[in-house]
Each structure stands twice: as C-alpha cells, then as structure tokens.
C-alpha atoms as a PDB file:
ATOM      1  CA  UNK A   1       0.000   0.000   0.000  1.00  0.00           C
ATOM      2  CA  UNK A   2       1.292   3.435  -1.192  1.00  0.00           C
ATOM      3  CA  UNK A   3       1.828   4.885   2.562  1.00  0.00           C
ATOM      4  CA  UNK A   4       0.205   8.461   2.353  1.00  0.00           C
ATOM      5  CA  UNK A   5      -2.934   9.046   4.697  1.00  0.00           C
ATOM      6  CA  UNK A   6      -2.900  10.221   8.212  1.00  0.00           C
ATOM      7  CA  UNK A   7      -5.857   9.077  10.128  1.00  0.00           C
ATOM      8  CA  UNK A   8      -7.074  10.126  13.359  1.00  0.00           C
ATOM      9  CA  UNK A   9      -8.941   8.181  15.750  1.00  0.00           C
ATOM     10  CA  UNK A  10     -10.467  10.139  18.569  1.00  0.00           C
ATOM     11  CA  UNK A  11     -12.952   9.174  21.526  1.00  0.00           C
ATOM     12  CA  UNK A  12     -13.286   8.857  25.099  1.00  0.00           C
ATOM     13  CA  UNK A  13     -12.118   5.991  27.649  1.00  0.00           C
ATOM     14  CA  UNK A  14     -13.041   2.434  26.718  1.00  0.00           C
ATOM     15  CA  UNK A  15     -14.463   3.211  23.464  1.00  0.00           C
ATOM     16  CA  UNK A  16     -12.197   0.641  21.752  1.00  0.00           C
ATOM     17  CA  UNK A  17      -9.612   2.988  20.006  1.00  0.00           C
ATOM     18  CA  UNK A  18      -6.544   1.175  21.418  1.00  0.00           C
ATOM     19  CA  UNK A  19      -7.730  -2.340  20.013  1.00  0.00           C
ATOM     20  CA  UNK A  20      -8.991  -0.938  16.507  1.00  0.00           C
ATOM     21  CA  UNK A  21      -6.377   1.638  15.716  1.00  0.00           C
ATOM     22  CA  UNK A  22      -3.781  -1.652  16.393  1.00  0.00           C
ATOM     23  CA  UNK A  23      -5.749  -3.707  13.860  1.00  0.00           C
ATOM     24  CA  UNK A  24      -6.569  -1.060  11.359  1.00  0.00           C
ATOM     25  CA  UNK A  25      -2.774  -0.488  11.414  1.00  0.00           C
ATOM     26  CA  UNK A  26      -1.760  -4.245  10.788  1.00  0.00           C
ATOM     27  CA  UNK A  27      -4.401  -4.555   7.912  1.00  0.00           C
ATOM     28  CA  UNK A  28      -3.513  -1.263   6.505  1.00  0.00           C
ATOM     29  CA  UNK A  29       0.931  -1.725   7.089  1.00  0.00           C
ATOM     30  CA  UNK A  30       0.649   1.766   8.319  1.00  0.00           C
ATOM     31  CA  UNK A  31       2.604   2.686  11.649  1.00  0.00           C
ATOM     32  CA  UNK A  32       0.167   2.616  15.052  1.00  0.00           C
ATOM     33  CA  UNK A  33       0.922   6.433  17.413  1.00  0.00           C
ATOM     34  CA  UNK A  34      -0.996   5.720  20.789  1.00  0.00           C
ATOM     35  CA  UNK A  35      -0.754   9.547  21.964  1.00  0.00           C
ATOM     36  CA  UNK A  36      -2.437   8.569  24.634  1.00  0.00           C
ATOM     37  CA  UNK A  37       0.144   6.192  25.974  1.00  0.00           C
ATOM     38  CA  UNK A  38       2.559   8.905  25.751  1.00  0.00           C
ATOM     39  CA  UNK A  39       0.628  10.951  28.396  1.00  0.00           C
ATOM     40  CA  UNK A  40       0.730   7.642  30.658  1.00  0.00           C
ATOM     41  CA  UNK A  41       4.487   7.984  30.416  1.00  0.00           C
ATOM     42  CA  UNK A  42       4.408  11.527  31.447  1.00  0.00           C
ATOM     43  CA  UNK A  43       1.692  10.133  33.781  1.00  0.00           C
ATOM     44  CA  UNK A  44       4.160   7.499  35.348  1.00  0.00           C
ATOM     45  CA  UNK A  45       7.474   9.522  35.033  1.00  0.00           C
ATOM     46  CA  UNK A  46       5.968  12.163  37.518  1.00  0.00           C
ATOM     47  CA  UNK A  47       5.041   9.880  40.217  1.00  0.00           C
ATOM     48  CA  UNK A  48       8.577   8.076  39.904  1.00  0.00           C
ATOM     49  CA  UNK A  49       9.998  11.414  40.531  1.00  0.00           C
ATOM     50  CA  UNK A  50       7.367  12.867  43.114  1.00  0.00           C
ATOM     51  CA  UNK A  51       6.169  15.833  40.675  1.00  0.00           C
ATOM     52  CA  UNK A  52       2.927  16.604  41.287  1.00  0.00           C
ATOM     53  CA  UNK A  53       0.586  16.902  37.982  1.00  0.00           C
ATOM     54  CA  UNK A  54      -0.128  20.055  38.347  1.00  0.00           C
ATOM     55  CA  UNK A  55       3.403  21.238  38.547  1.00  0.00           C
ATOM     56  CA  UNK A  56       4.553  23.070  35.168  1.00  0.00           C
ATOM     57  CA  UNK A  57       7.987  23.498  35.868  1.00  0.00           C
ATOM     58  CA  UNK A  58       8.795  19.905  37.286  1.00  0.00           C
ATOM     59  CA  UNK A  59       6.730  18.563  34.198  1.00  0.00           C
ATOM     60  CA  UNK A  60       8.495  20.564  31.517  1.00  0.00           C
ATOM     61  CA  UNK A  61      11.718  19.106  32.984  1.00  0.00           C
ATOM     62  CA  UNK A  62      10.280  15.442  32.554  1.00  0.00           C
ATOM     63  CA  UNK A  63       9.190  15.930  28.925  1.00  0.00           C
ATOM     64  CA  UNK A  64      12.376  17.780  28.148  1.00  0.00           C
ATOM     65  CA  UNK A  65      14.431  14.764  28.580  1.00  0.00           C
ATOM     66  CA  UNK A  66      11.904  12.284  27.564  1.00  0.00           C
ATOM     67  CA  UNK A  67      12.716   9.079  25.762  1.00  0.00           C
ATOM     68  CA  UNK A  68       9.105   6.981  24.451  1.00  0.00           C
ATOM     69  CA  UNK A  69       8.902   4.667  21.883  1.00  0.00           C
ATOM     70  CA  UNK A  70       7.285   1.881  20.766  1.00  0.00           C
ATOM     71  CA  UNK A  71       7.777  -2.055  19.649  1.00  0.00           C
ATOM     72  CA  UNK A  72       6.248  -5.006  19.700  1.00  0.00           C
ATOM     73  CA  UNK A  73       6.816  -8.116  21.571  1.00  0.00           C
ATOM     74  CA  UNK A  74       5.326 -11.624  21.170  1.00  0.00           C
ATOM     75  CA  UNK A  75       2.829  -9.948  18.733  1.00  0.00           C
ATOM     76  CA  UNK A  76       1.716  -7.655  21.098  1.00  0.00           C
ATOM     77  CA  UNK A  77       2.377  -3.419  21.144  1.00  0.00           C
ATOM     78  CA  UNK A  78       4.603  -2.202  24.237  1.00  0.00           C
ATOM     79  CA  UNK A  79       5.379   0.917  25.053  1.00  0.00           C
ATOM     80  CA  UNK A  80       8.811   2.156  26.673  1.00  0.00           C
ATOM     81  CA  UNK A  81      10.246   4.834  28.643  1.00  0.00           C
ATOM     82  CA  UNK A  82      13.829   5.394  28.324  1.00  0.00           C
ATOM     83  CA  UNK A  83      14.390   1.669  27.005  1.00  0.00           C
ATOM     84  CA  UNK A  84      12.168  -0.161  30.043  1.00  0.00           C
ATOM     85  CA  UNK A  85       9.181  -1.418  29.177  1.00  0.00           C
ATOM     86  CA  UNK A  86       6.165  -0.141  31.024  1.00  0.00           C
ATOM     87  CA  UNK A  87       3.385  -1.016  29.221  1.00  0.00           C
ATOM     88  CA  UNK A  88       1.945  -2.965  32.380  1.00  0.00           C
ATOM     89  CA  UNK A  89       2.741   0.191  34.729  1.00  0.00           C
ATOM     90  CA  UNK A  90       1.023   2.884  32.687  1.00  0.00           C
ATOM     91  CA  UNK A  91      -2.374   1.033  32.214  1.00  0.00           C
ATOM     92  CA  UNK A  92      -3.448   0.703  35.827  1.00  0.00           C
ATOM     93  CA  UNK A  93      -6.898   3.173  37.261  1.00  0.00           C
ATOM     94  CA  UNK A  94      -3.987   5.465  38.994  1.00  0.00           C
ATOM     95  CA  UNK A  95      -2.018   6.063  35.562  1.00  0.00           C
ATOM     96  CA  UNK A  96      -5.111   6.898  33.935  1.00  0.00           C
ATOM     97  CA  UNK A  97      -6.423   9.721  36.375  1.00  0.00           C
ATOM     98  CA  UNK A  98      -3.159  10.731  36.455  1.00  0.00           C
ATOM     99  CA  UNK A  99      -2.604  10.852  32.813  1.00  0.00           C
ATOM    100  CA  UNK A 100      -5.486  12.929  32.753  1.00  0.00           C
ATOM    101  CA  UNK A 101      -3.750  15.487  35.459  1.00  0.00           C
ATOM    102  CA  UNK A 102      -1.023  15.494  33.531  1.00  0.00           C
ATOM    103  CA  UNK A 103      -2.378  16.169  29.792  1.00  0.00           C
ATOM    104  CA  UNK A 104      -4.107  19.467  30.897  1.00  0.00           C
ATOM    105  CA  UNK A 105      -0.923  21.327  31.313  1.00  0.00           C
ATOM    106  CA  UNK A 106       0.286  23.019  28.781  1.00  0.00           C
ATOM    107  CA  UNK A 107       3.494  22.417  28.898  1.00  0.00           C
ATOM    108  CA  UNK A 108       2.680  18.689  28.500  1.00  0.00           C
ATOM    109  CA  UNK A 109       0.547  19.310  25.880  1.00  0.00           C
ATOM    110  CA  UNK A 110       3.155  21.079  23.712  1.00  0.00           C
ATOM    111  CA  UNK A 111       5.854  18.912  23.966  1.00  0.00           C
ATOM    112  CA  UNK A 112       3.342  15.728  22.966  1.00  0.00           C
ATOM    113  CA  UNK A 113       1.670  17.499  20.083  1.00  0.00           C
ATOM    114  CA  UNK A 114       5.635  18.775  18.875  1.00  0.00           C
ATOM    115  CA  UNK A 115       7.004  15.013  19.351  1.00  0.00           C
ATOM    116  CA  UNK A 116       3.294  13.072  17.616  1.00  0.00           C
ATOM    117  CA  UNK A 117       3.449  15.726  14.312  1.00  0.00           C
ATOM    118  CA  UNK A 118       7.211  14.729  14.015  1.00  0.00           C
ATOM    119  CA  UNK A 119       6.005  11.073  13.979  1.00  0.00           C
ATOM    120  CA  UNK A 120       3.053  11.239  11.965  1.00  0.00           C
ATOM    121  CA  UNK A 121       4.260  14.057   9.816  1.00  0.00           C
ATOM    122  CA  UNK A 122       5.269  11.187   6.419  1.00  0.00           C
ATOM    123  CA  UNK A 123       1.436   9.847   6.620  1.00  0.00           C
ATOM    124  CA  UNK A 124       1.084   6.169   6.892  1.00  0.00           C
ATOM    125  CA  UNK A 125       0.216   6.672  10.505  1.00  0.00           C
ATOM    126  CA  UNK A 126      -2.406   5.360  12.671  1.00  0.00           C
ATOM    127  CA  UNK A 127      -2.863   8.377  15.582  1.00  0.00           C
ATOM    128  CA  UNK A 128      -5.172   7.218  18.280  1.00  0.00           C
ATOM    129  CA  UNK A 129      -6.214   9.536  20.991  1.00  0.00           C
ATOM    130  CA  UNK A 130      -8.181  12.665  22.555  1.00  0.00           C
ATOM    131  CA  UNK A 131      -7.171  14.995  20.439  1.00  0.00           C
ATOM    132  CA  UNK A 132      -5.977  13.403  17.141  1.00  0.00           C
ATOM    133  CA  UNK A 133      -7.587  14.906  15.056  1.00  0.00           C
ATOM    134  CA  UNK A 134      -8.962  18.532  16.323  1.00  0.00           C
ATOM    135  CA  UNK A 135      -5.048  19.279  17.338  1.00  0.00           C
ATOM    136  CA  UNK A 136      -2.103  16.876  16.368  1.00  0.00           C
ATOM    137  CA  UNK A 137      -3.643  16.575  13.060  1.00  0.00           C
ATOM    138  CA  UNK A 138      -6.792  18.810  11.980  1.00  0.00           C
ATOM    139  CA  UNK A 139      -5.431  18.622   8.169  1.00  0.00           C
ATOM    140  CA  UNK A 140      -5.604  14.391   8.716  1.00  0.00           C
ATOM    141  CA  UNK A 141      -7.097  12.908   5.933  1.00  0.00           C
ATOM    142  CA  UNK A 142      -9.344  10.875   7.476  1.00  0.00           C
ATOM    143  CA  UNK A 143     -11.238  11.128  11.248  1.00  0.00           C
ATOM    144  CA  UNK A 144     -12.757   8.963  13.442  1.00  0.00           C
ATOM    145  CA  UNK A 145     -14.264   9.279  16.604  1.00  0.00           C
ATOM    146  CA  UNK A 146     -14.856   6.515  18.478  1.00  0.00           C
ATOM    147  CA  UNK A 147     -17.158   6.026  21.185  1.00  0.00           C
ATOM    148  CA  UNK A 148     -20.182   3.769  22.961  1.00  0.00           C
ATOM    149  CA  UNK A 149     -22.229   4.165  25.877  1.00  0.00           C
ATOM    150  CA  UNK A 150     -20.393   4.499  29.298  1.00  0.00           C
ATOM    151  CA  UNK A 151     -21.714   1.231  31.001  1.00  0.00           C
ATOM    152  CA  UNK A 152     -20.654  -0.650  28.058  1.00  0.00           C
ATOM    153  CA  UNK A 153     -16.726   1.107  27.692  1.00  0.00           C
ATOM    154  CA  UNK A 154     -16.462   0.410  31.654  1.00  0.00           C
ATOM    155  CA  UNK A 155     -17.009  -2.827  31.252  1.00  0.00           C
ATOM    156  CA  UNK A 156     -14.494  -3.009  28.398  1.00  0.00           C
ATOM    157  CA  UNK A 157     -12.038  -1.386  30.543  1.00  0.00           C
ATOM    158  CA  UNK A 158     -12.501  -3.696  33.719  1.00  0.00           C
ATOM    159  CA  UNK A 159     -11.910  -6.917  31.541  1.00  0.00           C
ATOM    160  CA  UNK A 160      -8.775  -5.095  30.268  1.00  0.00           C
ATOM    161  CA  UNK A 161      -7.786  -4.575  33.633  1.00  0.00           C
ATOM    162  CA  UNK A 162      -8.833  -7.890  35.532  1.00  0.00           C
ATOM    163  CA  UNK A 163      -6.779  -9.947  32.607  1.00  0.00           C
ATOM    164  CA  UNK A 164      -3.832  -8.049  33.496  1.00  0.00           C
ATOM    165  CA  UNK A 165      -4.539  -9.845  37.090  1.00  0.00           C
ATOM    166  CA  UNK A 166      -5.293  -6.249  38.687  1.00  0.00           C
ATOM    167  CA  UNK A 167      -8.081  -6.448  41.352  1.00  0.00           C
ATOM    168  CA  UNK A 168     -11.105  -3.614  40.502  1.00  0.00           C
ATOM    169  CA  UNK A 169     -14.553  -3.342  40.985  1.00  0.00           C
ATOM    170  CA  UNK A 170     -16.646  -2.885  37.925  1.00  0.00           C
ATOM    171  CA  UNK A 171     -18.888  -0.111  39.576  1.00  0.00           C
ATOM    172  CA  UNK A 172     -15.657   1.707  40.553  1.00  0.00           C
ATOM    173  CA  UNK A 173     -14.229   1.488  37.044  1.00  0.00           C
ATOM    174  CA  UNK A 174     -17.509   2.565  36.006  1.00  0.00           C
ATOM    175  CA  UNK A 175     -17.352   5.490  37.800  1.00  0.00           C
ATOM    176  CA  UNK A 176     -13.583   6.544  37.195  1.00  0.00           C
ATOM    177  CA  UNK A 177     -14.633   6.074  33.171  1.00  0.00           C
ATOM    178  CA  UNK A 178     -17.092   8.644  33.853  1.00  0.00           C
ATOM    179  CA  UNK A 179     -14.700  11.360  35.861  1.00  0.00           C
ATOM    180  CA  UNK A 180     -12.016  10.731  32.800  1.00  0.00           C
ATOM    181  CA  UNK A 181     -15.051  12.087  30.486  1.00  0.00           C
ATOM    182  CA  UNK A 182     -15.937  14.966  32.962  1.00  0.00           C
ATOM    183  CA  UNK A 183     -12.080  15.546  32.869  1.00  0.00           C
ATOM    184  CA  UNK A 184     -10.972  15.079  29.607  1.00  0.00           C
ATOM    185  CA  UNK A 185     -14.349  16.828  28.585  1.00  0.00           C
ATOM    186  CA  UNK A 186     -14.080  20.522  30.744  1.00  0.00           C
ATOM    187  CA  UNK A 187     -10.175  20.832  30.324  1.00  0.00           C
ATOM    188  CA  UNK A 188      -9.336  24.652  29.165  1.00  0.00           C
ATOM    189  CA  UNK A 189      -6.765  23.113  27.223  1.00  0.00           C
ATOM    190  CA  UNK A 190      -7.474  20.958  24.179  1.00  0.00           C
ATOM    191  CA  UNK A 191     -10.873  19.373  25.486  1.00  0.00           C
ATOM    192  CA  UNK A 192     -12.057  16.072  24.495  1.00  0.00           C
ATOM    193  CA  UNK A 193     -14.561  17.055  21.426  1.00  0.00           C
ATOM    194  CA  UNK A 194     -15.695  15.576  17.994  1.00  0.00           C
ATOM    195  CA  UNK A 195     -14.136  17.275  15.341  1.00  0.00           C
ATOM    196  CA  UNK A 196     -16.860  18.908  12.821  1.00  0.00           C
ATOM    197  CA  UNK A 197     -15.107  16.632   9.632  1.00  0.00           C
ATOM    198  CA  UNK A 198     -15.089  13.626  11.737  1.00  0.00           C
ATOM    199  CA  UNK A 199     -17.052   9.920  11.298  1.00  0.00           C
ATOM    200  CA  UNK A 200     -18.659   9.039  13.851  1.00  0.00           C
ATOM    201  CA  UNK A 201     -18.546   5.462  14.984  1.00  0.00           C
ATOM    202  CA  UNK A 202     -20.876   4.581  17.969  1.00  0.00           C
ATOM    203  CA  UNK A 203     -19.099   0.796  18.615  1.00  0.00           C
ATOM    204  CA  UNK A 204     -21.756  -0.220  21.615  1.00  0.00           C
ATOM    205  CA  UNK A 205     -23.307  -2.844  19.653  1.00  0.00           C
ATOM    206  CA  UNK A 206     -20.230  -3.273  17.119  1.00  0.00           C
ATOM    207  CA  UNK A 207     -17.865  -6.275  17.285  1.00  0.00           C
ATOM    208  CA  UNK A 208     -14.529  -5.093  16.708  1.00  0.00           C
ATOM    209  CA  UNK A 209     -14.201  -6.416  13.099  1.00  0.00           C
ATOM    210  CA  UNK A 210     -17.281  -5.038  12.612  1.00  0.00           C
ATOM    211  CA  UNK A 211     -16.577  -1.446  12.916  1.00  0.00           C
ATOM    212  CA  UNK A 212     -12.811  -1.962  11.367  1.00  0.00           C
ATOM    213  CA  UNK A 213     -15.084  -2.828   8.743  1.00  0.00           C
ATOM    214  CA  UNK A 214     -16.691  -0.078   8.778  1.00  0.00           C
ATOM    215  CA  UNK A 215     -13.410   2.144   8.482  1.00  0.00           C
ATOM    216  CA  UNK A 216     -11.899   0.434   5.728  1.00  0.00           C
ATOM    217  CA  UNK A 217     -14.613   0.756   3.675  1.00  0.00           C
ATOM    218  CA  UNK A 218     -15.021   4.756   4.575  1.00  0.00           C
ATOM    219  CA  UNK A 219     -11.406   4.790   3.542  1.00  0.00           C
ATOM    220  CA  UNK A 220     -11.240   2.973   0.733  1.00  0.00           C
ATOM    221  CA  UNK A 221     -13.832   5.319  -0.532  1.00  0.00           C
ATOM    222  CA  UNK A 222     -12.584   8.572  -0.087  1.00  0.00           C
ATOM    223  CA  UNK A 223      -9.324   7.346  -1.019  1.00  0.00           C
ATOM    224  CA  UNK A 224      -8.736   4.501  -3.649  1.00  0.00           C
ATOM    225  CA  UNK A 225      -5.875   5.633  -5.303  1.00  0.00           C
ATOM    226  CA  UNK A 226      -3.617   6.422  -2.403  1.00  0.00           C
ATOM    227  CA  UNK A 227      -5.001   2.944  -1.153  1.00  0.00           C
ATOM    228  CA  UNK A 228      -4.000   0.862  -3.973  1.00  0.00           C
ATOM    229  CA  UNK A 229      -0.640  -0.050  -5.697  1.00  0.00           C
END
C-alpha cells in the first residue's frame, strides 16, 4: 500500500480505540501512534519522581528529557520509557487519572503534540487519541471518533484490567470512566470534542471487526488511489 494518509482516531475511555487503531494499522501496514500512551508515560514519570501533575515546571523538565517509543513483543504493542518497558505500569486506574492530570498542562501538551506531528508528519500513521484529530492533526485525511455508551466502555475497561490480574470493581471502574469524560471533557486546554469533519462510529453494539469494517470501507472510498498499488 502506497503509505500516504494520516488518520485520526479520537474518543473517550473504553471506546475501543486502542484495540482498533492496532488492527486497522496491521491490515492497513501503516505505523500505530498511541498519543495517549505517551501521556501515561508523562503520567508514570511524575510519580517516579514525586512531581505533582499540576506542577509546570517539574513537568516541563520530565518531557524535556523524555525518551518513548514503541515495539512489539510476542505480537503484542509495548510501550517504553527510556528503554524499560512499562506497558503494564502505565495502564493501571492510577495512571489513567493521572494521565489525565497530567495532559491538561500546557506544557505537556506542547511537547506531545511537537514530538506526535514529528512522527506522523510522512502519513502512513495510525494516531489514536483525545485529540488526534482537532489538534495533532486537523489537516488528517481521514477522522474517526470513536465512542459507545459508558456502562458498556467500563465494562471493556474492567476486563482489560482484571486480565492483566489487577483487582477492581466494575462499579468503581464505572465510575472513574465517567470522571475521565468529565475531565478530559471541561479541560481549558485541548478538550475532548468531535471534530466537525469527523465519522462518527458509535461501537456499543459493534464487534470489533465489525466497525474496522466499517473504516476500511469509509477509507477505501474517499481514497482509492492512495489505497491501492
């Protein structure tokens, strides 16, 4: 496939972005950007070094020396700060509050958005997060936002969590899906929103090859040429 197109794949917590934009970026050879994993680092990074979230100056200090990138292992995506892995570390309840501290500064946010358009800038990218496609990449070629109703993406996110052998209750997960929203939602900086040229993909009801489907085929026909050898 000719790698051109930079698609964006917004939504809230437990929608399902992680798992499509993985698969979506297998079937299409195009490289996966998890932006959201990157706050996580930040996330992660700050409590290693007792900085609270809210701190600019200790958090500019953090990203100025940050080192993320990604691989796979065993088939599966990991994510890794300064060489270790932590893929298990950053996807735990605390990370993700955290992670949504941490993305509201602005300090954060700039260095992220600076170090995702370097990544995605060649096209052929998969960018999966809040704000994909509204700020990384408003001029992507193609949008999706992701989402499904909040009973239904807290109960994705507590299997995710209980097969990683962490102890949770459902209702709590339930209920920290819905802060992330508020959160993520009311931020002054870079809220969580649709963006106006975006498809919207409501995945409650969807199986996951279902609404990759459902993208491919969107794709494919805005863009066959770039698409096809």
């Amino acid at each position: 496939m000719n790698k051109k197109l930079i698609i964006t794949v917004d939504g809230p917590a437990g929608a399902g972005k992680s798992t499509v934009s993985k698969i979506l970026s297998e079937r299409l050879d195009y490289i996966y950007i998890n932006t959201g994993a990157m706050y996580r680092v930040v996330a992660l990074e700050s409590k290693r070094r007792n900085v609270d979230p809210g701190d600019e100056t200790g958090l500019a200090q953090i990203c100025s020396g940050l080192d993320i990138s990604f691989g796979r292992k065993d088939g599966n995506l990991r994510v890794f700060s300064h060489g270790e892995d932590v893929t298990e570390e950053i996807n735990t309840p605390e990370m993700s509050l955290r992670a949504s501290r941490v993305s509201a500064q602005r300090v954060v946010r700039n260095a992220m958005a600076e170090l995702q358009r370097n990544m995605g800038r060649g096209g052929g990218v998969i960018l999966e997060g809040r704000d994909a496609g509204t700020v990384i990449f408003p001029q992507a070629h193609v949008k999706f936002y992701l989402d499904a109703a909040l009973e239904e993406r807290g109960k994705r996110r507590y299997k995710e969590i209980a097969a990683r052998n962490q102890k949770v209750e459902l209702d709590q997960v339930i209920q920290e899906t819905e802060k992330r929203d508020f959160d993520d939602s009311h931020r002054a900086l870079a809220p969580l929103r649709m963006a106006e040229d975006a498809v919207l993909v409501d995945s409650s009801e969807l199986t996951v090859e279902e609404v990759i489907a459902m993208m491919i085929q969107i794709i494919h026909t805005r863009y066959p040429s770039l698409l096809n050898n």
